[in-house]
N, C-alpha and C. Protein backbone atom coordinates (compact mmCIF):
# COMPACT_ATOMS: atom_id res chain seq x y z
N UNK A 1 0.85 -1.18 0.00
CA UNK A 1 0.00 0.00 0.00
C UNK A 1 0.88 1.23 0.00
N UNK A 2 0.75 2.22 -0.86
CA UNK A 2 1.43 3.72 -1.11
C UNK A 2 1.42 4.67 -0.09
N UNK A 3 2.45 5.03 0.43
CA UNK A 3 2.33 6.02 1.97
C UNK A 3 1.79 7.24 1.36
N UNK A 4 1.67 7.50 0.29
CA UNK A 4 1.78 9.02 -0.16
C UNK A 4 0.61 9.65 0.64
N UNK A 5 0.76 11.28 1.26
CA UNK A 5 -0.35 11.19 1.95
C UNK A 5 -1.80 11.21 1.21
N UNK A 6 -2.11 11.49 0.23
CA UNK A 6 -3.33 11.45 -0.60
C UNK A 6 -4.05 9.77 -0.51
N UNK A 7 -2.90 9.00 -0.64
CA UNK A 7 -3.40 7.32 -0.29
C UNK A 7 -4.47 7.33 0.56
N UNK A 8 -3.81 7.61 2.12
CA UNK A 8 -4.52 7.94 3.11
C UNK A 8 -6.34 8.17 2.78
N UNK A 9 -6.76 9.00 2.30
CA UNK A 9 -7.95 9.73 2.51
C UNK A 9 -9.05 8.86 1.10
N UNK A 10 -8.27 8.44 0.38
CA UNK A 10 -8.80 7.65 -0.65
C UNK A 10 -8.78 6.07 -0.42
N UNK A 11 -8.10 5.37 1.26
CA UNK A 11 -8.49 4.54 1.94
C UNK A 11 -9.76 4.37 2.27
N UNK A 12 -9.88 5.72 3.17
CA UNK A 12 -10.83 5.73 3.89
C UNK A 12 -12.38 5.97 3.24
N UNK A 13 -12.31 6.66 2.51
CA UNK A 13 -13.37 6.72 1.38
C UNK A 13 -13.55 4.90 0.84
N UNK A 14 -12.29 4.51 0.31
CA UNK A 14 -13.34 3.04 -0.34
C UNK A 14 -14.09 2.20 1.27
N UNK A 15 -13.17 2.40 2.32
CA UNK A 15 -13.55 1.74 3.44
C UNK A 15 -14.96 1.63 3.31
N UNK A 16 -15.45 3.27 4.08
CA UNK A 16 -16.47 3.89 4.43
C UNK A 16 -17.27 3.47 3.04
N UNK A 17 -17.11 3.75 1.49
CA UNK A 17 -17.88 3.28 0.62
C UNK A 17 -18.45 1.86 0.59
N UNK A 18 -17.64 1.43 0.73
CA UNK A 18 -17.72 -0.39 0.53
C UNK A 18 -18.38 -0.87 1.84
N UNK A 19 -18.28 -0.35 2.83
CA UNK A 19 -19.08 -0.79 3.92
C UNK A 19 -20.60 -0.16 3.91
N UNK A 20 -20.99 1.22 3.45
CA UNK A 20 -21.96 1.35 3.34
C UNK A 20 -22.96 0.69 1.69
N UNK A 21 -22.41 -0.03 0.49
CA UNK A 21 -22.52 -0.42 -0.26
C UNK A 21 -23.50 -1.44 -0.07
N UNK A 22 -22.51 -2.30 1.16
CA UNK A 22 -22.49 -3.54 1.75
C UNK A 22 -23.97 -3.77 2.54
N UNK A 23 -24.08 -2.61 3.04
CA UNK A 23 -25.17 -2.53 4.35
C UNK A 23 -26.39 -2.13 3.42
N UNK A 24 -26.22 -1.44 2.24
CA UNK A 24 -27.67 -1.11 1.49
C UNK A 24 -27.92 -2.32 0.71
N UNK A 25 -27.16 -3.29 0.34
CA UNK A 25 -27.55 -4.52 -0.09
C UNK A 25 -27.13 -4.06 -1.76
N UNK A 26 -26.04 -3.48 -1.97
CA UNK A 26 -26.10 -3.49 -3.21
C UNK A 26 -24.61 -4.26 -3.79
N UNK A 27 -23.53 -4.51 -3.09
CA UNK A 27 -23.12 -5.13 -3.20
C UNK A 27 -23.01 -6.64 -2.51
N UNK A 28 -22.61 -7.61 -3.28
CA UNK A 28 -22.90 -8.88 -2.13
C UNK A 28 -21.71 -8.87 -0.80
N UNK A 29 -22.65 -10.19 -0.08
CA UNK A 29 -21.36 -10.35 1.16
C UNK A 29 -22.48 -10.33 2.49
N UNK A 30 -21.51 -10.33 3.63
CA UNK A 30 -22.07 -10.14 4.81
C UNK A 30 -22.64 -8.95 5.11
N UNK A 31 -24.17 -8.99 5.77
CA UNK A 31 -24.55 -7.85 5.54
C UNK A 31 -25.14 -7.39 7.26
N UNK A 32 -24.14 -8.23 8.40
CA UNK A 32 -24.83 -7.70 9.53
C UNK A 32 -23.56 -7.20 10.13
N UNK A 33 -24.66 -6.07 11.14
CA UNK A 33 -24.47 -5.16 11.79
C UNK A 33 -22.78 -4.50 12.13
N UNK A 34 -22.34 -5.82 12.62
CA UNK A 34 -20.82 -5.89 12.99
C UNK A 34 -19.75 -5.18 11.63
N UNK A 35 -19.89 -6.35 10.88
CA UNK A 35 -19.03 -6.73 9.50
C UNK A 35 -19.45 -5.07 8.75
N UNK A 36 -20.62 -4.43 8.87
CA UNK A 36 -20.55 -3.16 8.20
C UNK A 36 -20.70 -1.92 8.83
N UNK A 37 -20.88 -1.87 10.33
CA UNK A 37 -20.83 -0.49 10.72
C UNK A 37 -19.85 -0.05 11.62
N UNK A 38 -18.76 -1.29 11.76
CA UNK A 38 -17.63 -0.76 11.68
C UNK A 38 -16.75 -0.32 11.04
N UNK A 39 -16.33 -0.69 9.47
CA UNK A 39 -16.27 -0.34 8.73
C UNK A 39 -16.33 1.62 8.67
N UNK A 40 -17.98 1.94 8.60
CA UNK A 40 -18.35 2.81 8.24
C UNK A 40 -17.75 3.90 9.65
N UNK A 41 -18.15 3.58 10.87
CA UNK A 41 -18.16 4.24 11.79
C UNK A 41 -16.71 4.21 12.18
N UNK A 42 -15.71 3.26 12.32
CA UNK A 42 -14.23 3.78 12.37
C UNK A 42 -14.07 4.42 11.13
N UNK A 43 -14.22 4.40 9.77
CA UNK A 43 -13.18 5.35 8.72
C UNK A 43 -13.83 6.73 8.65
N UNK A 44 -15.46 7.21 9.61
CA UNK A 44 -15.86 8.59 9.97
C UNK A 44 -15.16 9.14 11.05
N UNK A 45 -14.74 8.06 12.02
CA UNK A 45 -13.88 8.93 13.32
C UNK A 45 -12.84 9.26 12.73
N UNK A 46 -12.01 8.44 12.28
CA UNK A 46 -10.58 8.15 11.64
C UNK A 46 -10.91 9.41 10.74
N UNK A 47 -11.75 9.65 9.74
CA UNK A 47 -11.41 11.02 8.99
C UNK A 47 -11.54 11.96 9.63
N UNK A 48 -12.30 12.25 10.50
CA UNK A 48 -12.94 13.27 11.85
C UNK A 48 -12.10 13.50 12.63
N UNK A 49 -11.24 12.58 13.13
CA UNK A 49 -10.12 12.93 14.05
C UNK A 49 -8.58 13.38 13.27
N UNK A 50 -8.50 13.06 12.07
CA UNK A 50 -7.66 13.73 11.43
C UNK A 50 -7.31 14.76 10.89
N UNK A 51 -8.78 15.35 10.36
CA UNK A 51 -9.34 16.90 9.74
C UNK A 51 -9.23 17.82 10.69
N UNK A 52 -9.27 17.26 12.05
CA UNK A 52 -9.60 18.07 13.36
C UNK A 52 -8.26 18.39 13.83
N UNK A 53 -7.21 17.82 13.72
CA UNK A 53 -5.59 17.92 13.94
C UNK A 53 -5.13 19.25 13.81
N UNK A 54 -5.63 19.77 12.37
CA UNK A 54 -4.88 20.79 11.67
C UNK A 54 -5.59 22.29 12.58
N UNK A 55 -6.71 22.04 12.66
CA UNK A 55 -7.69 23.23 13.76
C UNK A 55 -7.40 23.18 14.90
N UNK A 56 -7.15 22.20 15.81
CA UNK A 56 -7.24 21.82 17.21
C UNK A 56 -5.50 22.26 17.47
N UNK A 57 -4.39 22.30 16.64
CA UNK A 57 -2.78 22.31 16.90
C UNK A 57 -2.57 23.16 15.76
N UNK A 58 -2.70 23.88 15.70
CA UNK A 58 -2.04 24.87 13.82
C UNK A 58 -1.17 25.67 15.09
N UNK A 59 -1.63 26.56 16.03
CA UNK A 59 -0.76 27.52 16.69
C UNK A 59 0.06 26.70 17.45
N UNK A 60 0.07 25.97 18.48
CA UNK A 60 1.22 24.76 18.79
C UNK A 60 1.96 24.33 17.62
N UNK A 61 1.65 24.45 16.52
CA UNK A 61 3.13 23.88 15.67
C UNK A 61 4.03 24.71 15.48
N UNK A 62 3.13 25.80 15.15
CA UNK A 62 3.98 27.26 14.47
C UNK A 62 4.54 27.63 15.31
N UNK A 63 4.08 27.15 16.87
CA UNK A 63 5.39 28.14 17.35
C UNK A 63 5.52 27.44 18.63
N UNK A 64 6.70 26.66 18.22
CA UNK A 64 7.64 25.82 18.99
C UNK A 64 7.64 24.53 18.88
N UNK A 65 6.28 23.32 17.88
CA UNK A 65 6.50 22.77 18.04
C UNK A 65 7.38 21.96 17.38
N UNK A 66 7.16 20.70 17.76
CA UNK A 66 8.11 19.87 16.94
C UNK A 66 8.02 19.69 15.22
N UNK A 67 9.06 19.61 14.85
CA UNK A 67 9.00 19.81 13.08
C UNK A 67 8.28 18.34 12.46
N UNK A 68 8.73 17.43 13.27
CA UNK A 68 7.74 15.97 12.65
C UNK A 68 6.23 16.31 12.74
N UNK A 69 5.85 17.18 13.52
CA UNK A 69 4.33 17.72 13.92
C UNK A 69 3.64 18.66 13.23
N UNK A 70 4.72 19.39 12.74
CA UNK A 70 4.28 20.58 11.93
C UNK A 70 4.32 19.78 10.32
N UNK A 71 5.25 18.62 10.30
CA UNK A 71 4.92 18.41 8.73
C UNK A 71 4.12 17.30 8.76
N UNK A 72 3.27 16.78 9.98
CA UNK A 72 2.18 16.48 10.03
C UNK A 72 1.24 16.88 9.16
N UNK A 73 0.62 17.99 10.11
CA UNK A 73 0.00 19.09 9.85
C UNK A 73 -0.34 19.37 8.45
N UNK A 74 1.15 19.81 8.16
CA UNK A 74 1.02 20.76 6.83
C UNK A 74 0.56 19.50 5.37
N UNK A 75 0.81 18.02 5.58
CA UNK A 75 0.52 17.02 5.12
C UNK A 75 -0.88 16.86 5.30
N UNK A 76 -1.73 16.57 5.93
CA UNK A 76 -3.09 16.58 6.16
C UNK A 76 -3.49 17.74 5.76
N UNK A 77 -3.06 19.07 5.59
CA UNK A 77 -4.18 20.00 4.77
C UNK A 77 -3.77 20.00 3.27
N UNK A 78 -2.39 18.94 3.03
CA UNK A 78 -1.78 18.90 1.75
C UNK A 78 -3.02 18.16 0.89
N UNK A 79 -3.36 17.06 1.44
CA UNK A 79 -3.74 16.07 1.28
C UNK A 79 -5.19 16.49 1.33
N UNK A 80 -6.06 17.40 2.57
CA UNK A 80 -7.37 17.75 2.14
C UNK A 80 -7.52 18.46 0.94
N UNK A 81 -6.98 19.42 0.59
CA UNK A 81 -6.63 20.63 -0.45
C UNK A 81 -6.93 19.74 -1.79
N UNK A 82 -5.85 18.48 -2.15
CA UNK A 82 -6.13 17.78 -2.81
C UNK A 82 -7.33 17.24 -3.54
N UNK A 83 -7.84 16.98 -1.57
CA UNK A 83 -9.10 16.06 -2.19
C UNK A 83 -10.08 16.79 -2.76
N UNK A 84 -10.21 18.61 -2.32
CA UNK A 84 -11.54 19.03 -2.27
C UNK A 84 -11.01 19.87 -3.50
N UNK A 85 -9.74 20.23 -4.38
CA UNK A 85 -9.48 20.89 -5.76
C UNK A 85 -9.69 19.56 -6.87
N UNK A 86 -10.09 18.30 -6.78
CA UNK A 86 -10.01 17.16 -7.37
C UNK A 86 -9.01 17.02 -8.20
N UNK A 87 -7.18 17.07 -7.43
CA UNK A 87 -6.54 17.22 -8.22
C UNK A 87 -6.12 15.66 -8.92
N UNK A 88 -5.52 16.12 -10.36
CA UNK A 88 -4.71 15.06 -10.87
C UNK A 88 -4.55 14.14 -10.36
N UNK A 89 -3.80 14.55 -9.29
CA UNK A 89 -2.75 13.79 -8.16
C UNK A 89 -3.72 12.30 -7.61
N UNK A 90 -4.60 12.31 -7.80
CA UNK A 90 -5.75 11.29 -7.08
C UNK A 90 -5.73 10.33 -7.75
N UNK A 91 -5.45 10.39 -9.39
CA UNK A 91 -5.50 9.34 -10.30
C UNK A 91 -4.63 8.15 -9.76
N UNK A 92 -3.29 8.60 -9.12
CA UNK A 92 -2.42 7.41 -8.68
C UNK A 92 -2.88 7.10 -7.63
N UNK A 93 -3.57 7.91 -6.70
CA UNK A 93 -3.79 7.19 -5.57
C UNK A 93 -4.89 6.23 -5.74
N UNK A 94 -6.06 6.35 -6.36
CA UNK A 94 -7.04 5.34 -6.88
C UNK A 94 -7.03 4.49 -7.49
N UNK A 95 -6.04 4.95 -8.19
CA UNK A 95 -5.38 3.56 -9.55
C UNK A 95 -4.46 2.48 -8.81
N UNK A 96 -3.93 2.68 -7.97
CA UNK A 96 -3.15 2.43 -6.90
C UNK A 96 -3.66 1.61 -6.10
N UNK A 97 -4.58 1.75 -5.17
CA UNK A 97 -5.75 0.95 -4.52
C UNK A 97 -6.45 0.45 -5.54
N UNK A 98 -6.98 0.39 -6.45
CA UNK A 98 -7.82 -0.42 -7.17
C UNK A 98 -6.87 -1.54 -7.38
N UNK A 99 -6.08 -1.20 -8.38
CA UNK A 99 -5.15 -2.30 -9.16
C UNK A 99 -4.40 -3.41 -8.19
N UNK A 100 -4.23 -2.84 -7.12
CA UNK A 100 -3.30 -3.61 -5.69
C UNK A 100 -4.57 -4.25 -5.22
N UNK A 101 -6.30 -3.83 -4.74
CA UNK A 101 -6.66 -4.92 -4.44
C UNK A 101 -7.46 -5.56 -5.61
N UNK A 102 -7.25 -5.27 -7.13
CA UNK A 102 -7.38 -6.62 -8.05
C UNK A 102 -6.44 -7.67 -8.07
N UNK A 103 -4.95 -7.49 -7.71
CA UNK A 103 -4.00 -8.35 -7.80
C UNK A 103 -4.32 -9.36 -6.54
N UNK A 104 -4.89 -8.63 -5.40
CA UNK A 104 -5.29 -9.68 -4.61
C UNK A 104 -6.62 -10.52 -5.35
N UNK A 105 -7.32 -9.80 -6.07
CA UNK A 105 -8.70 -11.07 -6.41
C UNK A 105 -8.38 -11.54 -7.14
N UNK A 106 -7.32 -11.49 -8.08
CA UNK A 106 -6.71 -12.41 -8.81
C UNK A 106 -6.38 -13.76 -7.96
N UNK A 107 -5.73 -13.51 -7.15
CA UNK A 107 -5.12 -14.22 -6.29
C UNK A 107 -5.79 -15.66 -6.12
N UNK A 108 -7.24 -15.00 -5.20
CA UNK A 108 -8.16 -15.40 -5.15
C UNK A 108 -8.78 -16.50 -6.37
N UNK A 109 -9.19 -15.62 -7.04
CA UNK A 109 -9.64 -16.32 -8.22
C UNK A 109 -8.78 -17.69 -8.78
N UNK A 110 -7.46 -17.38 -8.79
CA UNK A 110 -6.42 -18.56 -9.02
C UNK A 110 -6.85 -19.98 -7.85
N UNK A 111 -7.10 -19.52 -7.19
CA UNK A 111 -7.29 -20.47 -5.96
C UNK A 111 -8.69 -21.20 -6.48
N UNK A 112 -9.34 -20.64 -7.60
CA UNK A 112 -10.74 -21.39 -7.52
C UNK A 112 -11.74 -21.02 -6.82
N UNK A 113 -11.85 -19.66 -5.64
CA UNK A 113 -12.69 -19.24 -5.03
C UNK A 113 -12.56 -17.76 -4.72
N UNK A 114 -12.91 -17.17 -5.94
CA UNK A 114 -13.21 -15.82 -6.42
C UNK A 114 -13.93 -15.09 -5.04
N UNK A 115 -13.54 -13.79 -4.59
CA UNK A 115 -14.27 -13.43 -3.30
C UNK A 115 -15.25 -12.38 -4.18
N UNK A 116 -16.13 -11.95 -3.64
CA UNK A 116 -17.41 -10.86 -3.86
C UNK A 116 -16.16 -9.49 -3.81
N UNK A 117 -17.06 -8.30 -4.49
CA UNK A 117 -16.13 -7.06 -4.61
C UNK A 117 -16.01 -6.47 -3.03
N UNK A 118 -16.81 -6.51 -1.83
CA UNK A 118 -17.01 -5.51 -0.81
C UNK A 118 -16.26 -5.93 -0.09
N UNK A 119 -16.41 -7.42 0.74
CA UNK A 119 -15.76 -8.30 1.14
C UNK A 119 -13.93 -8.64 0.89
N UNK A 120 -13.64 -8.21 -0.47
CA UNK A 120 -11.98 -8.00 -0.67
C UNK A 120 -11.74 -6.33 -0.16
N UNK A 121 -12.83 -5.77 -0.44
CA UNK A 121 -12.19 -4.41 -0.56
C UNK A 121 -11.90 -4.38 1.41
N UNK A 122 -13.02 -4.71 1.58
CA UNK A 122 -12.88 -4.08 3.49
C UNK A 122 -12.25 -5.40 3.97
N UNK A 123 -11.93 -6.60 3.22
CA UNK A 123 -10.61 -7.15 3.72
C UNK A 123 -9.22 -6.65 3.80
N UNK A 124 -9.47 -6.23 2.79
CA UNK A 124 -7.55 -5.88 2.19
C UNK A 124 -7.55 -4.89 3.00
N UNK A 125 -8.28 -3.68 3.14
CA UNK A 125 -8.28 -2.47 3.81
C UNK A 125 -8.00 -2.71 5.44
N UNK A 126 -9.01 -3.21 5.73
CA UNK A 126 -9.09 -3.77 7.30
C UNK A 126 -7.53 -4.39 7.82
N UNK A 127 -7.07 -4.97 6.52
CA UNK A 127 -6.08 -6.16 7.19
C UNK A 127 -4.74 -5.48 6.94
N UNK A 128 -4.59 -4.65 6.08
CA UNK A 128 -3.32 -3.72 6.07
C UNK A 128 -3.41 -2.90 6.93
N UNK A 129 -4.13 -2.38 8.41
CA UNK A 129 -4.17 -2.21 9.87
C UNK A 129 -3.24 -3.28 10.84
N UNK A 130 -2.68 -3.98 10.33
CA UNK A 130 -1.71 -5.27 10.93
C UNK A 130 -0.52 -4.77 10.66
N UNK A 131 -0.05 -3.52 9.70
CA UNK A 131 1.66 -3.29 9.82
C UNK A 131 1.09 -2.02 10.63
N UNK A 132 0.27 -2.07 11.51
CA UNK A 132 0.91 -0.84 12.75
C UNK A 132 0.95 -1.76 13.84
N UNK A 133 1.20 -2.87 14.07
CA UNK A 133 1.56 -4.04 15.45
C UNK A 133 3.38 -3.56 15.16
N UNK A 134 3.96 -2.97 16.35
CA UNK A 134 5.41 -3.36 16.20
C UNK A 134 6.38 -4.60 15.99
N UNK A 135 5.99 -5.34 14.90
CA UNK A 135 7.15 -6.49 15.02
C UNK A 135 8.57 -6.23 14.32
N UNK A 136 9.31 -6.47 14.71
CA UNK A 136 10.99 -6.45 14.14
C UNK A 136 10.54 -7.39 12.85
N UNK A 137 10.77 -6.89 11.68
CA UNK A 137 11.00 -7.15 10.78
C UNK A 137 9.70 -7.50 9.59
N UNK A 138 8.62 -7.16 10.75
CA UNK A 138 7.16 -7.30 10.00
C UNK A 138 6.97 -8.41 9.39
N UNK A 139 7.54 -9.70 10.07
CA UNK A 139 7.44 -11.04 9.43
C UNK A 139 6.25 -11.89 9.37
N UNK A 140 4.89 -11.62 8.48
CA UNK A 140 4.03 -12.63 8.82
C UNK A 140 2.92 -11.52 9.40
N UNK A 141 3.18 -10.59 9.96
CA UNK A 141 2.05 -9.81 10.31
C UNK A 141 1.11 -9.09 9.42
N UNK A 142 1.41 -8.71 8.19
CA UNK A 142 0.67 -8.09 7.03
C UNK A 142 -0.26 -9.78 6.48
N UNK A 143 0.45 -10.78 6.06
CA UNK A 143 0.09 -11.87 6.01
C UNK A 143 -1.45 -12.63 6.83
N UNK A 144 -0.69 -12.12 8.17
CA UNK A 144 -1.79 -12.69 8.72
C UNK A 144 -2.84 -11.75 9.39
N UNK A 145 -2.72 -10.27 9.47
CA UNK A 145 -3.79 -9.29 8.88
C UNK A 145 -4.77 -9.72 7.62
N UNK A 146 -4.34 -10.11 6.91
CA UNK A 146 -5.24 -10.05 5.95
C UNK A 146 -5.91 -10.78 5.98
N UNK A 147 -5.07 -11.89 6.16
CA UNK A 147 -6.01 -13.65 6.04
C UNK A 147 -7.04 -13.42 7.01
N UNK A 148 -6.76 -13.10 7.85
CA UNK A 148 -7.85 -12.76 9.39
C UNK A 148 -8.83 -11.84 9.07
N UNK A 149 -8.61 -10.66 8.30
CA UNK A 149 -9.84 -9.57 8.15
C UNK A 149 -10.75 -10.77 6.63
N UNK A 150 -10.05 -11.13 5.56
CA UNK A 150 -10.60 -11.69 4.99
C UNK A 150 -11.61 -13.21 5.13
N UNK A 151 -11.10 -13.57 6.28
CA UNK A 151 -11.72 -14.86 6.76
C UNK A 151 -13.04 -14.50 7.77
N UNK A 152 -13.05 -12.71 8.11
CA UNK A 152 -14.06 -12.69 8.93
C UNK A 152 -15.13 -12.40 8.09
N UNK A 153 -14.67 -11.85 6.52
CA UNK A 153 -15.89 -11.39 5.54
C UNK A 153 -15.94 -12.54 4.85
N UNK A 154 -16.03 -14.25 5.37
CA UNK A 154 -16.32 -14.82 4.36
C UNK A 154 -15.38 -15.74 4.20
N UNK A 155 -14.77 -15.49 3.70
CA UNK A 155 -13.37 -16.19 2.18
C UNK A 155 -12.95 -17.43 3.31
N UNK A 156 -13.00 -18.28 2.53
CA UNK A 156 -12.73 -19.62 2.82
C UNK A 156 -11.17 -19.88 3.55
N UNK A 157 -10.72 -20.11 4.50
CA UNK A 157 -9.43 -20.08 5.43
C UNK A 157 -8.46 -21.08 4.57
N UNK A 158 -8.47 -22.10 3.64
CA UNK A 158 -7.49 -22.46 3.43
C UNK A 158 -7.41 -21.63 1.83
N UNK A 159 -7.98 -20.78 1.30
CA UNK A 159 -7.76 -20.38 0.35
C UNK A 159 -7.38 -18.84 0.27
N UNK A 160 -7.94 -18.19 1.67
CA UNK A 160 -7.66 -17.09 1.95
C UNK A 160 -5.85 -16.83 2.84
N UNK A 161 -5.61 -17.97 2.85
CA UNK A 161 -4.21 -18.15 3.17
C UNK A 161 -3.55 -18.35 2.05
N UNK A 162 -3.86 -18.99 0.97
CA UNK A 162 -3.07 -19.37 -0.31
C UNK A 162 -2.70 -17.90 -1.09
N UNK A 163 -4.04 -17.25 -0.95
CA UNK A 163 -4.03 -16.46 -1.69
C UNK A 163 -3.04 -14.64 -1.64
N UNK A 164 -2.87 -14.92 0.53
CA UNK A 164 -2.53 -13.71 0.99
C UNK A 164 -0.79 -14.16 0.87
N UNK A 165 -0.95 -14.97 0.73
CA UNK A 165 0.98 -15.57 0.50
C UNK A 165 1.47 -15.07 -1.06
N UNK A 166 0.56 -15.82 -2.19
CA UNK A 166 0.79 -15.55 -3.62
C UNK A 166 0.89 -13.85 -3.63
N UNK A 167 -0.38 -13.64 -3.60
CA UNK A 167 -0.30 -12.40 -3.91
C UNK A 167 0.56 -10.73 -3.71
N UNK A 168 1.75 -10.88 -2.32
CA UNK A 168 2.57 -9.79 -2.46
C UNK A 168 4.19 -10.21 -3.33
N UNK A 169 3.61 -11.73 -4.14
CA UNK A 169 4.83 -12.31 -4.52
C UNK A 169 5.38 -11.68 -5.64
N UNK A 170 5.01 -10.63 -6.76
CA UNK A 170 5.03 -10.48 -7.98
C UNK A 170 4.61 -11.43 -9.12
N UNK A 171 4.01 -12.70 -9.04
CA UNK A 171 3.47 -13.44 -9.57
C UNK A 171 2.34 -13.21 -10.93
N UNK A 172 2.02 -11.75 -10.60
CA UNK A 172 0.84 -11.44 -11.66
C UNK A 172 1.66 -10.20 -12.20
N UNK A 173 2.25 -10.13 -13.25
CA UNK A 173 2.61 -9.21 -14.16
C UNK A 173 1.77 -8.16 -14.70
N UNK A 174 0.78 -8.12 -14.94
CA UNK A 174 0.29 -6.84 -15.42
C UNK A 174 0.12 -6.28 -14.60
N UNK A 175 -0.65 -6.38 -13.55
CA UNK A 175 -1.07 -5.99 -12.29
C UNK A 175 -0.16 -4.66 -11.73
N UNK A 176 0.47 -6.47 -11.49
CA UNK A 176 1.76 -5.20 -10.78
C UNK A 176 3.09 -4.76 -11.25
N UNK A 177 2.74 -4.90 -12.84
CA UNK A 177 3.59 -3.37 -13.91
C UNK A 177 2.58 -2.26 -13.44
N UNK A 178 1.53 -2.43 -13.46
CA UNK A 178 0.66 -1.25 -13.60
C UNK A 178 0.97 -0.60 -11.98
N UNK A 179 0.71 -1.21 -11.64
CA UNK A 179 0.49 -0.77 -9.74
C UNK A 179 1.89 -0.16 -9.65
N UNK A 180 3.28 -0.52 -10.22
CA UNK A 180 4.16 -0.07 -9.68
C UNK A 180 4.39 1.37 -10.97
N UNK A 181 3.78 1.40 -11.45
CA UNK A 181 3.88 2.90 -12.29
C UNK A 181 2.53 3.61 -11.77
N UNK A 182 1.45 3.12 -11.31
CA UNK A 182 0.90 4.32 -10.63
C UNK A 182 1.59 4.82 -9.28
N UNK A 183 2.11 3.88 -8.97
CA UNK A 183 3.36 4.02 -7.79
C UNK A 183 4.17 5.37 -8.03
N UNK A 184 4.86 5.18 -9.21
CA UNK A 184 5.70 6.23 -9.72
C UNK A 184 4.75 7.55 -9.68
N UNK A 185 3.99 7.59 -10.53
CA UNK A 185 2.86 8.46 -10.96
C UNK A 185 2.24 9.18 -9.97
N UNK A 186 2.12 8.40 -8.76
CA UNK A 186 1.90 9.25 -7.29
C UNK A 186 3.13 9.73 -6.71
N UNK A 187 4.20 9.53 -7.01
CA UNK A 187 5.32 9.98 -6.27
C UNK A 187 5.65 11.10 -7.09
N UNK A 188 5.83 11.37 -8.25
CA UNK A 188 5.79 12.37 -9.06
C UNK A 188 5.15 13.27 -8.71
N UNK A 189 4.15 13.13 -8.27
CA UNK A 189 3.26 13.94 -7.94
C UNK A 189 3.35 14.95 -7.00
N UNK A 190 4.05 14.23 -6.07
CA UNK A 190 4.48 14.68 -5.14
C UNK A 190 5.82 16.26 -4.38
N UNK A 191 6.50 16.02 -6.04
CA UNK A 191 7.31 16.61 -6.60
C UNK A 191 7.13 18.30 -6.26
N UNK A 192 8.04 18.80 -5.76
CA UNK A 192 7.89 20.45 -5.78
C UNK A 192 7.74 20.67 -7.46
N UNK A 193 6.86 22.29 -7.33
CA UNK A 193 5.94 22.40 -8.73
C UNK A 193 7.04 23.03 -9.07
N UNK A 194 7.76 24.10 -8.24
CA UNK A 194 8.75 25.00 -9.04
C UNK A 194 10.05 24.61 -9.91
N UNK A 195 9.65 25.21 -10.91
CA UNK A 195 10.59 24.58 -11.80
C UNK A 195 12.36 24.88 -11.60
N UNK A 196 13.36 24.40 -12.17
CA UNK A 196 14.65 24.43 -11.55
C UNK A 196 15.29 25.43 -12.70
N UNK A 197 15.96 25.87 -12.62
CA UNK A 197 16.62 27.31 -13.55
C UNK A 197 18.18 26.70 -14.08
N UNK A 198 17.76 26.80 -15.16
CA UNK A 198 18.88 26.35 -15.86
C UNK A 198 20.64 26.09 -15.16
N UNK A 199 21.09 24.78 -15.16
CA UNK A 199 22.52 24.80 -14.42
C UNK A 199 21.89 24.94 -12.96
N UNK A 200 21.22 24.50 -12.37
CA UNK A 200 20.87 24.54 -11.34
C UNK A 200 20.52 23.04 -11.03
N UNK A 201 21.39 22.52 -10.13
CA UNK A 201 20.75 20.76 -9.11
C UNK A 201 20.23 20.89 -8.27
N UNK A 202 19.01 19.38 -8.59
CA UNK A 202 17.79 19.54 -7.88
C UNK A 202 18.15 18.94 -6.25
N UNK A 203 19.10 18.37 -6.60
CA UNK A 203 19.79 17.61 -5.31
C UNK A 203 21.36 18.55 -4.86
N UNK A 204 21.20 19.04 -3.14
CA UNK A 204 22.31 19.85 -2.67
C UNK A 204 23.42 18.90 -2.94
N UNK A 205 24.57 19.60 -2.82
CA UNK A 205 25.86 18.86 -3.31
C UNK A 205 26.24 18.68 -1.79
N UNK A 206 27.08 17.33 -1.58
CA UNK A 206 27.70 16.70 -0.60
C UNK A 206 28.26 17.52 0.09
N UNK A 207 28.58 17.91 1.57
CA UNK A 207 29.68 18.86 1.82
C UNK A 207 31.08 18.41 1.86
């Protein structure tokens, strides 16, 4: 999954989408109480408590606080600004999440037991919440995030294990040619706009 901060907010949107999708009966899958209004009701706090950061601490950053805090900050209104000018910049982050969790239903599908669209989406989502457990070396914990959020929407346990192993393997080529150039395509993005003046490096020289 793409750290870029725009990723972030276009998480939480398919979350919150796919769980309320789920609960109006328009996509298939599990459709009680648990399995969809958490979903919905953590990725409203989770956006609510993040939007609220930049209002609640703007004068604590500016003056004195810590610089990891302030480029917090200035990242979350980078990233709202984004969402609400509908810039460019969104194409990688969507293309990005889409294409990364088709490579997982591929996965799936290889296995012979294709999952429903809502059910992968608020799996994959749910279960990439497993690389914030501190383990040294993150061995097995993204792995078994997933298999676990996906086994609670459903997906069959010996196939939802087959599938969370294959799938960060590079095994599906288009997929993930594509995924790793919207990769690029969001990092670009990212890029200061101002342009560089002739004989001028974009990178300071060594001292």
């Amino acid at each position: 999954m793409n750290p870029q901060p725009h990723q972030g907010p276009t998480n939480v949107a398919a979350l919150v989408g796919a769980g309320a999708l789920l609960a109006a009966g328009v996509l298939s899958g599990p459709r009680d109480l648990l399995r969809t209004a958490i979903p919905i009701v953590g990725g409203l706090i989770a956006a609510t408590a993040v939007l609220l950061i930049p209002l609640l601490t703007r004068d604590s950053s500016r003056h004195g606080g810590a610089s990891w805090f302030a480029d917090l900050v200035d990242g979350i209104d980078g990233a709202r600004h984004t969402l609400l000018s509908a810039s460019w910049r969104l194409i990688g982050a969507v293309g990005y999440l889409a294409l990364d969790i088709a490579a997982l239903g591929a996965s799936f599908a290889a296995t012979g037991h294709p999952v429903p669209v809502a059910p992968l989406v608020l799996g994959y989502l749910i279960g990439y919440l497993a690389n914030l457990i501190p383990v040294p070396g993150g061995f097995g914990v993204l792995e078994g995030g997933l298999a676990g959020a996906l086994i609670a929407y459903g997906a069959p346990v010996t196939q939802a294990t087959a599938a969370v192993i294959v799938y960060p393997s590079g095994s599906l080529p288009p997929p993930t040619w594509w995924r790793n150039r919207l990769s690029l395509f969001n990092y670009l993005a990212m890029l200061p706009r101002k342009p560089y003046e002739c004989g001028e490096s974009p990178v300071s020289p060594l001292p």
